[in-house]
PDB file of N, CA and C in Angstrom:
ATOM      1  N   UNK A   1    -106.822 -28.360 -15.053  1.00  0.00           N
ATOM      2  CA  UNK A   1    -106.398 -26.994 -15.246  1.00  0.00           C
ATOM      3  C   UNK A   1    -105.247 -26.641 -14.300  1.00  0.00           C
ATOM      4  N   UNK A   2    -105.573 -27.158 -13.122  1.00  0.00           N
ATOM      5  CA  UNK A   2    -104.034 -27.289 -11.991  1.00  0.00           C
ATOM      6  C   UNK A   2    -102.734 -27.087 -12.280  1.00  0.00           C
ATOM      7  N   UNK A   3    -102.922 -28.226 -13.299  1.00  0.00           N
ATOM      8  CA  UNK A   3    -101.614 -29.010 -13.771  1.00  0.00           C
ATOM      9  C   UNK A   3    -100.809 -28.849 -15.588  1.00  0.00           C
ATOM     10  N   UNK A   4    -102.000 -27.581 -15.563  1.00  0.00           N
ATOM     11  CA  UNK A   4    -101.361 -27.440 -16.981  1.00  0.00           C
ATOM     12  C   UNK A   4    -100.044 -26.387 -17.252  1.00  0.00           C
ATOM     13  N   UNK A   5     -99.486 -25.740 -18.077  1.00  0.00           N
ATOM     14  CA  UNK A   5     -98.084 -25.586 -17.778  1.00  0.00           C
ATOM     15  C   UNK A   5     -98.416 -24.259 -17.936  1.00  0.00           C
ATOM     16  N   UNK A   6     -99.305 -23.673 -18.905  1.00  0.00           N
ATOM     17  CA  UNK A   6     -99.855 -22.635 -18.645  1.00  0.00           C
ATOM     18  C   UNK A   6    -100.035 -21.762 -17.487  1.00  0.00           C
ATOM     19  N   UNK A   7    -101.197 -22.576 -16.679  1.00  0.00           N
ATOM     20  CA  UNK A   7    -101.367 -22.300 -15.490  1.00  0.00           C
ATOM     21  C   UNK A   7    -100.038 -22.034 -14.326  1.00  0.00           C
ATOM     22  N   UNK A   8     -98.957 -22.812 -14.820  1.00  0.00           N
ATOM     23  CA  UNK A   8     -97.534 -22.559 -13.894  1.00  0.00           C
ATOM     24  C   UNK A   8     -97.206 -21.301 -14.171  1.00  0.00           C
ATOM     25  N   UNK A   9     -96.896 -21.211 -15.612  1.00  0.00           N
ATOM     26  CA  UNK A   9     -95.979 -20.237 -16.160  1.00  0.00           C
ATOM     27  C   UNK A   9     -96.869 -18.937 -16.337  1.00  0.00           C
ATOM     28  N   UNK A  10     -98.106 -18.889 -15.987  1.00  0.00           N
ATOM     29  CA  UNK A  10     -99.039 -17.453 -15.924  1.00  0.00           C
ATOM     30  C   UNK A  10     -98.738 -17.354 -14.344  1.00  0.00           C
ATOM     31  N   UNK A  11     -99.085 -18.312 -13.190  1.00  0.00           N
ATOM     32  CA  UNK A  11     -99.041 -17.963 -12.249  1.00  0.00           C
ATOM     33  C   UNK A  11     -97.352 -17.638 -11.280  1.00  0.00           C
ATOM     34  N   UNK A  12     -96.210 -18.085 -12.190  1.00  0.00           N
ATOM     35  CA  UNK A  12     -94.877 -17.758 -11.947  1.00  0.00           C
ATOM     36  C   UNK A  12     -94.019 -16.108 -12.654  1.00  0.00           C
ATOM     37  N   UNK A  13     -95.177 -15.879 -13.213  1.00  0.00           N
ATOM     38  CA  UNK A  13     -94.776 -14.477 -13.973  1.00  0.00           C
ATOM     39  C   UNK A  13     -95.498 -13.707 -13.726  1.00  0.00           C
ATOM     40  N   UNK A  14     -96.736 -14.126 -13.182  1.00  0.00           N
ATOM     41  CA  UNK A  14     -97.338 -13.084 -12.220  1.00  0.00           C
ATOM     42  C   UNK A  14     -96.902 -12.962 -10.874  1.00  0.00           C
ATOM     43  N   UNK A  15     -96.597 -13.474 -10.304  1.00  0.00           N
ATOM     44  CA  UNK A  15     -95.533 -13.884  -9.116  1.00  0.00           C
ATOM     45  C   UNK A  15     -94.247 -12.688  -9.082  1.00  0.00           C
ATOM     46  N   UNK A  16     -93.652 -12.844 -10.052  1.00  0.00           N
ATOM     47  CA  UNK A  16     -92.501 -12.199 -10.555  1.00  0.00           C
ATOM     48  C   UNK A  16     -93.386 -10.690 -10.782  1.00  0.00           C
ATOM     49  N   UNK A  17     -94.056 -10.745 -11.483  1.00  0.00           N
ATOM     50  CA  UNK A  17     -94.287  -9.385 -11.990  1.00  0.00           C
ATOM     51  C   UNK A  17     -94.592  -8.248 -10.530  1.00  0.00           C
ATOM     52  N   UNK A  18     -95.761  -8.603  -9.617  1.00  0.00           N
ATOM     53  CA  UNK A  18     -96.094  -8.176  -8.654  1.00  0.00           C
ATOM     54  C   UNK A  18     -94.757  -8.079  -7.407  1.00  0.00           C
ATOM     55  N   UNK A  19     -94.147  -8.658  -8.017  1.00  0.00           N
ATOM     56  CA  UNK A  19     -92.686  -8.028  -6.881  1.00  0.00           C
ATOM     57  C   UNK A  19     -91.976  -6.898  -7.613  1.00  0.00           C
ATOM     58  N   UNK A  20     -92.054  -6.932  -8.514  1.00  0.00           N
ATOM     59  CA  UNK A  20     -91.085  -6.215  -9.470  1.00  0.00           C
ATOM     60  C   UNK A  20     -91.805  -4.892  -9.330  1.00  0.00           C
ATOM     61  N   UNK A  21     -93.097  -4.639  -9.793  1.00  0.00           N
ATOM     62  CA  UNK A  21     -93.929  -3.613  -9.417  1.00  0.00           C
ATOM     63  C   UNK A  21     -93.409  -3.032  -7.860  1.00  0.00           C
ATOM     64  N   UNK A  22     -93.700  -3.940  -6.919  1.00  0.00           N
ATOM     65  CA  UNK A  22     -93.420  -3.448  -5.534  1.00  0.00           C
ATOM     66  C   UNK A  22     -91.979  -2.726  -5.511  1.00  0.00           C
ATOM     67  N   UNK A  23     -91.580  -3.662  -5.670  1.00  0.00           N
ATOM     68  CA  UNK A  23     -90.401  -3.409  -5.576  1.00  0.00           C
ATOM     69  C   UNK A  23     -89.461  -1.628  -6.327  1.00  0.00           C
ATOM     70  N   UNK A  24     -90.185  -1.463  -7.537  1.00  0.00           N
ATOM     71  CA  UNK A  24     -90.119  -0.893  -8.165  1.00  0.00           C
ATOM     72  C   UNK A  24     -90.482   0.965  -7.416  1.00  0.00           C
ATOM     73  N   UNK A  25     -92.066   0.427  -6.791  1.00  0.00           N
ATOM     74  CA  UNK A  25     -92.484   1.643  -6.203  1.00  0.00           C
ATOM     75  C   UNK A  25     -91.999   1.675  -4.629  1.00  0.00           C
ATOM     76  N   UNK A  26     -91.188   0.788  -4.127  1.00  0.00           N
ATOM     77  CA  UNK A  26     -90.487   0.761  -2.910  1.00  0.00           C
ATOM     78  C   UNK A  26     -89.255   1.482  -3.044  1.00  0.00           C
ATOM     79  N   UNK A  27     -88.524   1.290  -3.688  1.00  0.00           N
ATOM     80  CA  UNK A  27     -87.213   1.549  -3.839  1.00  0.00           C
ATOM     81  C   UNK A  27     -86.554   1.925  -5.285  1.00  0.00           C
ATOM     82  N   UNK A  28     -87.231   2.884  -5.598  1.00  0.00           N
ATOM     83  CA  UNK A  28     -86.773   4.003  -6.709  1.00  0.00           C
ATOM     84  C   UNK A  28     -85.720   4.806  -6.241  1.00  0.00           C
ATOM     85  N   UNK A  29     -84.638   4.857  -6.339  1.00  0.00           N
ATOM     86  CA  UNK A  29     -83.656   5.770  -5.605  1.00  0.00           C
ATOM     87  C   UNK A  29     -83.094   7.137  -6.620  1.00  0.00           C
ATOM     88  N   UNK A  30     -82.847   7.899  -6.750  1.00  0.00           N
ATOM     89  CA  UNK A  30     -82.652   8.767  -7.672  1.00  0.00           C
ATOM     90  C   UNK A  30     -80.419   7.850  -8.618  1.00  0.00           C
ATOM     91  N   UNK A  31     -80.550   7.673  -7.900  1.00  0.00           N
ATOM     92  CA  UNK A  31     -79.453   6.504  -8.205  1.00  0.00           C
ATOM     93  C   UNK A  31     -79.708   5.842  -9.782  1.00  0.00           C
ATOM     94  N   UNK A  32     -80.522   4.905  -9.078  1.00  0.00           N
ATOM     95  CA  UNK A  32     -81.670   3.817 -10.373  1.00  0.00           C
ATOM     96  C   UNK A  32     -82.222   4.530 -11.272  1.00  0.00           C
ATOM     97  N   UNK A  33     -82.742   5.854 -10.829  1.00  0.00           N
ATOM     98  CA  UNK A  33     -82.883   7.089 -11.992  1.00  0.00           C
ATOM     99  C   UNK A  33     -81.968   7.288 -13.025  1.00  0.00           C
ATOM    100  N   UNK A  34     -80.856   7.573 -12.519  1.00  0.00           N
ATOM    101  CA  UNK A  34     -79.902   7.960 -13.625  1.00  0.00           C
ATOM    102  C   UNK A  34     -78.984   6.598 -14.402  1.00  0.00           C
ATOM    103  N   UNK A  35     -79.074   5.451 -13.658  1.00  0.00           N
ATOM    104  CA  UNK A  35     -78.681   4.533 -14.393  1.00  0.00           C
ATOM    105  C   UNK A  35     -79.914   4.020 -15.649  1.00  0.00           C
ATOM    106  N   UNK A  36     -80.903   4.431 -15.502  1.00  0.00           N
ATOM    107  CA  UNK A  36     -82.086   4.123 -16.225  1.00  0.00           C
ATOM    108  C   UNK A  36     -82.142   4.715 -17.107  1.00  0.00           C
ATOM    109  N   UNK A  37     -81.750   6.440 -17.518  1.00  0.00           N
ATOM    110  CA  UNK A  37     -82.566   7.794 -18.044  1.00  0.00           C
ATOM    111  C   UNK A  37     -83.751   8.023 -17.278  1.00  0.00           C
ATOM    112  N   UNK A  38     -84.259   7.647 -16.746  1.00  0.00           N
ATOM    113  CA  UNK A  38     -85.507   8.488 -15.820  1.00  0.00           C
ATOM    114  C   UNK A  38     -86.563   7.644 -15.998  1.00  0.00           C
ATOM    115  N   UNK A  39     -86.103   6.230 -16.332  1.00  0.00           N
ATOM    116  CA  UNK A  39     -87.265   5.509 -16.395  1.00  0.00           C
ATOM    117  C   UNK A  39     -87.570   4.034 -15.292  1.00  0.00           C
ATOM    118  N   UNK A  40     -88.394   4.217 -14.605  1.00  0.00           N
ATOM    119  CA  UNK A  40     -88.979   3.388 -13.893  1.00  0.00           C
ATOM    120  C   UNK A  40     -88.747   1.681 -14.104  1.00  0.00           C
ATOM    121  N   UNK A  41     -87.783   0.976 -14.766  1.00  0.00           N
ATOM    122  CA  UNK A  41     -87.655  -0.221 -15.119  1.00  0.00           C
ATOM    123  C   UNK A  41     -88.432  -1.111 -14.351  1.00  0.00           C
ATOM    124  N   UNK A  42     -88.184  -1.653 -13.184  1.00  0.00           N
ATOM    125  CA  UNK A  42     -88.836  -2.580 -12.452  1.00  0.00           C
ATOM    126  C   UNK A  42     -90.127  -2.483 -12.645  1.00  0.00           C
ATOM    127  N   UNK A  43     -91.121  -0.839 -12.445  1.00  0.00           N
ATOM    128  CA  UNK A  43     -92.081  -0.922 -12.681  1.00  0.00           C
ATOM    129  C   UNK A  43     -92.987  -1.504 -14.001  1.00  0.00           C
ATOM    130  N   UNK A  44     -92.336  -0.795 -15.324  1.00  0.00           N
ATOM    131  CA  UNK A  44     -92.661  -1.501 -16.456  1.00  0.00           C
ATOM    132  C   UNK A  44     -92.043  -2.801 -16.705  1.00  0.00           C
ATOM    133  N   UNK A  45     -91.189  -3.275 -16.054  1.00  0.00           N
ATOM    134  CA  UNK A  45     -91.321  -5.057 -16.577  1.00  0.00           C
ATOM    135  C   UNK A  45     -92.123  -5.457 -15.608  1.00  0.00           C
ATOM    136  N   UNK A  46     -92.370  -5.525 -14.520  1.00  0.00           N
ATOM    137  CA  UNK A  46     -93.323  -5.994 -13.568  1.00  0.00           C
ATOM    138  C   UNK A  46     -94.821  -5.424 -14.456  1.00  0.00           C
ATOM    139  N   UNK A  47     -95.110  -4.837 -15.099  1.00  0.00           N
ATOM    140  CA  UNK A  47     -96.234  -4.425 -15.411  1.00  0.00           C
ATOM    141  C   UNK A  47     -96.625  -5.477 -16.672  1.00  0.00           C
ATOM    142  N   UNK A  48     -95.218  -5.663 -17.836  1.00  0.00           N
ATOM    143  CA  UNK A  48     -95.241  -6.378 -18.049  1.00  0.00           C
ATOM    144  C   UNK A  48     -95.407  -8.002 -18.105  1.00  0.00           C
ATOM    145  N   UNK A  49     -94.343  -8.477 -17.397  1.00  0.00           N
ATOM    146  CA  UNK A  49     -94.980  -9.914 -16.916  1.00  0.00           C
ATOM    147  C   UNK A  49     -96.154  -9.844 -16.579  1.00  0.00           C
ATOM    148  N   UNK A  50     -97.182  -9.027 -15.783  1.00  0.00           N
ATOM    149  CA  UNK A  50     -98.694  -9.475 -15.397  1.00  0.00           C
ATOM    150  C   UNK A  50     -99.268  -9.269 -16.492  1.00  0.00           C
ATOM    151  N   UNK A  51     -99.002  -8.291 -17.506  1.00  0.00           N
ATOM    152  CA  UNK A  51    -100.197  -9.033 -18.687  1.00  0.00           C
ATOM    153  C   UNK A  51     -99.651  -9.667 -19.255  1.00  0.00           C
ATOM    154  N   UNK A  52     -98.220  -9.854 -19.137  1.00  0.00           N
ATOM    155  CA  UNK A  52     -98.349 -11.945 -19.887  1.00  0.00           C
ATOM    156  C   UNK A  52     -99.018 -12.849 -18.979  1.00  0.00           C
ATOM    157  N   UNK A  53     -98.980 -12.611 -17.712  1.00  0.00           N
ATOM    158  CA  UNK A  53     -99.522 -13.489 -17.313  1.00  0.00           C
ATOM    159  C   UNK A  53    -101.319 -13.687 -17.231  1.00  0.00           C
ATOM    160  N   UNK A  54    -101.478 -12.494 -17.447  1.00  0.00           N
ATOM    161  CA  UNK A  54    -103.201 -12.378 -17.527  1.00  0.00           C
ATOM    162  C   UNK A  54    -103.612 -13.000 -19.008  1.00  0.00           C
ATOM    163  N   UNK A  55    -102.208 -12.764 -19.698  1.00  0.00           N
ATOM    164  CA  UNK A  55    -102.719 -13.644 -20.886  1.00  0.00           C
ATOM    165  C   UNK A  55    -102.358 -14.854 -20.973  1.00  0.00           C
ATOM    166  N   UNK A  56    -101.343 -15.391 -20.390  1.00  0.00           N
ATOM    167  CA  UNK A  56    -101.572 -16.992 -20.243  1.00  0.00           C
ATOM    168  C   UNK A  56    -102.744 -17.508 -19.393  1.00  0.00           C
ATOM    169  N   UNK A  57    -103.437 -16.442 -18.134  1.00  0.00           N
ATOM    170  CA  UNK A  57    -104.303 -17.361 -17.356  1.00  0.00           C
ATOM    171  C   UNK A  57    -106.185 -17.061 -18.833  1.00  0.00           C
ATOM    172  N   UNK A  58    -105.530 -16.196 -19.114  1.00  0.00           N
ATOM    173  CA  UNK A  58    -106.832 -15.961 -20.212  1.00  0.00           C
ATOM    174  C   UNK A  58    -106.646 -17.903 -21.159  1.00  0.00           C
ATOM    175  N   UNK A  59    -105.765 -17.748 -21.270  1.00  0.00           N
ATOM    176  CA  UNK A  59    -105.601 -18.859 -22.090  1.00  0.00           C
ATOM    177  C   UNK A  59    -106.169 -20.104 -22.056  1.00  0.00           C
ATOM    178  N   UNK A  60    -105.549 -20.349 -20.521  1.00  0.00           N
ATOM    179  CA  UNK A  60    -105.890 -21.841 -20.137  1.00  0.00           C
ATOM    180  C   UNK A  60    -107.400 -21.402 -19.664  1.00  0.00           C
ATOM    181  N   UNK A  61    -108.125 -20.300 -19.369  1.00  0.00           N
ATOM    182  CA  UNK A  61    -109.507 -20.215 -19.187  1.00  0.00           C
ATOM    183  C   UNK A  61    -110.634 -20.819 -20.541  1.00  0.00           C
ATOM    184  N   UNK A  62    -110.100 -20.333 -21.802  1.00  0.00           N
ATOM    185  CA  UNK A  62    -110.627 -19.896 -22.902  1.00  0.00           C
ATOM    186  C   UNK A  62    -110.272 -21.248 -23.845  1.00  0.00           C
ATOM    187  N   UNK A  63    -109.225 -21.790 -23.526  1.00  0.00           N
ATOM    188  CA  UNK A  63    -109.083 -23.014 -24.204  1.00  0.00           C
ATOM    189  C   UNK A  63    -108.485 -24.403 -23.441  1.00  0.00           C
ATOM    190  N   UNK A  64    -109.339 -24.638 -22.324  1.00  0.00           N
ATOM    191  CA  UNK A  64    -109.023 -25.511 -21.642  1.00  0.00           C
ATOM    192  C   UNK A  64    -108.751 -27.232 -22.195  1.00  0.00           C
ATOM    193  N   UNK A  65    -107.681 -27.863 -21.589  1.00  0.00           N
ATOM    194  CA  UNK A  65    -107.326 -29.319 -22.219  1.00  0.00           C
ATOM    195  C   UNK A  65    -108.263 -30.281 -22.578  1.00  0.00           C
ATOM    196  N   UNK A  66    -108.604 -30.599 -23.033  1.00  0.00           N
ATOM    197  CA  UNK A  66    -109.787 -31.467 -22.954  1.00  0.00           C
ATOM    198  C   UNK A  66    -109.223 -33.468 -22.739  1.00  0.00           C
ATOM    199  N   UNK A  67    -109.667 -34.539 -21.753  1.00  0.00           N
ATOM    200  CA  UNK A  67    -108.476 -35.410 -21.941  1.00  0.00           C
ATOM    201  C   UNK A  67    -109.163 -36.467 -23.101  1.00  0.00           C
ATOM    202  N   UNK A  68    -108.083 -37.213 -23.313  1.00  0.00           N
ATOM    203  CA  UNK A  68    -108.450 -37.976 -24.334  1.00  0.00           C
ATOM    204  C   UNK A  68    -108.858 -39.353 -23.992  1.00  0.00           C
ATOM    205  N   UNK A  69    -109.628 -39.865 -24.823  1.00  0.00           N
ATOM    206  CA  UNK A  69    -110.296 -41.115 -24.475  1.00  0.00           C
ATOM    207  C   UNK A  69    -109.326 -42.457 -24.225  1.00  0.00           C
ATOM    208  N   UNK A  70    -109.351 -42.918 -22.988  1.00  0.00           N
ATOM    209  CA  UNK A  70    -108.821 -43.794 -22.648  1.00  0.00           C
ATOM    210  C   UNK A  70    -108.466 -45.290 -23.309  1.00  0.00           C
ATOM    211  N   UNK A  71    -107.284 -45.519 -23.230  1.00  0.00           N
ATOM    212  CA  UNK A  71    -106.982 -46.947 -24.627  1.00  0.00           C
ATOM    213  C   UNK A  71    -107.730 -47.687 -24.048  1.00  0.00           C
ATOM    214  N   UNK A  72    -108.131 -48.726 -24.715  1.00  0.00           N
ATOM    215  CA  UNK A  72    -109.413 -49.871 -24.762  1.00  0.00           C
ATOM    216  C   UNK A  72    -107.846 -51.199 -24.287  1.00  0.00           C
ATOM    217  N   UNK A  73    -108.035 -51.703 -23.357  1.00  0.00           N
ATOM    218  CA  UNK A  73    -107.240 -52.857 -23.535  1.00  0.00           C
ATOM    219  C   UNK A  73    -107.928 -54.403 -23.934  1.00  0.00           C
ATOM    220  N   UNK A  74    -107.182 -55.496 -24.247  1.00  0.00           N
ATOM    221  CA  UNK A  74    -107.725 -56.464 -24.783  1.00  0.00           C
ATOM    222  C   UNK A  74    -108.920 -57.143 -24.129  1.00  0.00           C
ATOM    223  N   UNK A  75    -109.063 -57.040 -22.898  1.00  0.00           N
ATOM    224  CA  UNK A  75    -110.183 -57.542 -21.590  1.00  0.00           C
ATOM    225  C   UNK A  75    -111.402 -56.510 -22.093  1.00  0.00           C
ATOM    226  N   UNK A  76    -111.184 -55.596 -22.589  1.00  0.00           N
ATOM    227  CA  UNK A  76    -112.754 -54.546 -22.429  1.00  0.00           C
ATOM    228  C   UNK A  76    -113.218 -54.816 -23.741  1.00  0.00           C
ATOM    229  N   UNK A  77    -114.087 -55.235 -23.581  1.00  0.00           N
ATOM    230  CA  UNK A  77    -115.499 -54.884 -24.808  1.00  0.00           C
ATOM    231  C   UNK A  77    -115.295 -54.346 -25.768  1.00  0.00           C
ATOM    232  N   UNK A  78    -115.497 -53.834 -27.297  1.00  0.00           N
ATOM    233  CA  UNK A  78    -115.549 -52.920 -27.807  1.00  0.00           C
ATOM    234  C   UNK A  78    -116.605 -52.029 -27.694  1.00  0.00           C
ATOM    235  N   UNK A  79    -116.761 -50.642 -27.630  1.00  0.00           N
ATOM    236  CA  UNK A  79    -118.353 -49.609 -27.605  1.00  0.00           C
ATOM    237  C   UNK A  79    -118.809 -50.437 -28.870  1.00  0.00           C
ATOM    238  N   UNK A  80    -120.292 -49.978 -28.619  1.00  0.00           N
ATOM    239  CA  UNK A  80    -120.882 -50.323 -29.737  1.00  0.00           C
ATOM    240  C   UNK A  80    -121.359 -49.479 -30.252  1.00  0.00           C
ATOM    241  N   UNK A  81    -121.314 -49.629 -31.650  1.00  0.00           N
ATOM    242  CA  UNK A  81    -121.226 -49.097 -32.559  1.00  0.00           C
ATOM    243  C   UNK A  81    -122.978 -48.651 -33.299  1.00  0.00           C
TER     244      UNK A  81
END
């Protein structure tokens, strides 16, 4: 589950998102106001990315990799059947 790409890309956009939020409620300047219309940007994409990312970590929770059975080389046995 470590190593799945999921797990990167939920935990790199949640990463992102939670700064963006901060960031957002740090440094709102009435400036960023009017280049916006009056809307909070940083906050709603930061709000955004975390529920993508709550839905990629939902993901790799809910449908985890399963690995596949290892090739048989010519030295091993066949299972029996």
């Amino acid at each position: 589950m470590l190593f799945d790409i999921r797990t990167i890309v939920g935990a790199l956009l949640g990463c992102y998102g939670v700064i963006l939020v901060i960031t957002g409620l740090a440094h709102y300047t009435p400036a960023e106001e009017a280049k916006t219309g009056g809307i909070n940007v940083n906050v709603w994409a930061g709000a955004g990315m975390i529920a993508v990312a709550l839905a990629f970590l939902t993901w790799v929770l809910l449908r985890p990799v399963k690995p596949t059975e290892p090739l048989r080389t010519e030295d091993q046995p066949a299972p029996p059947e």
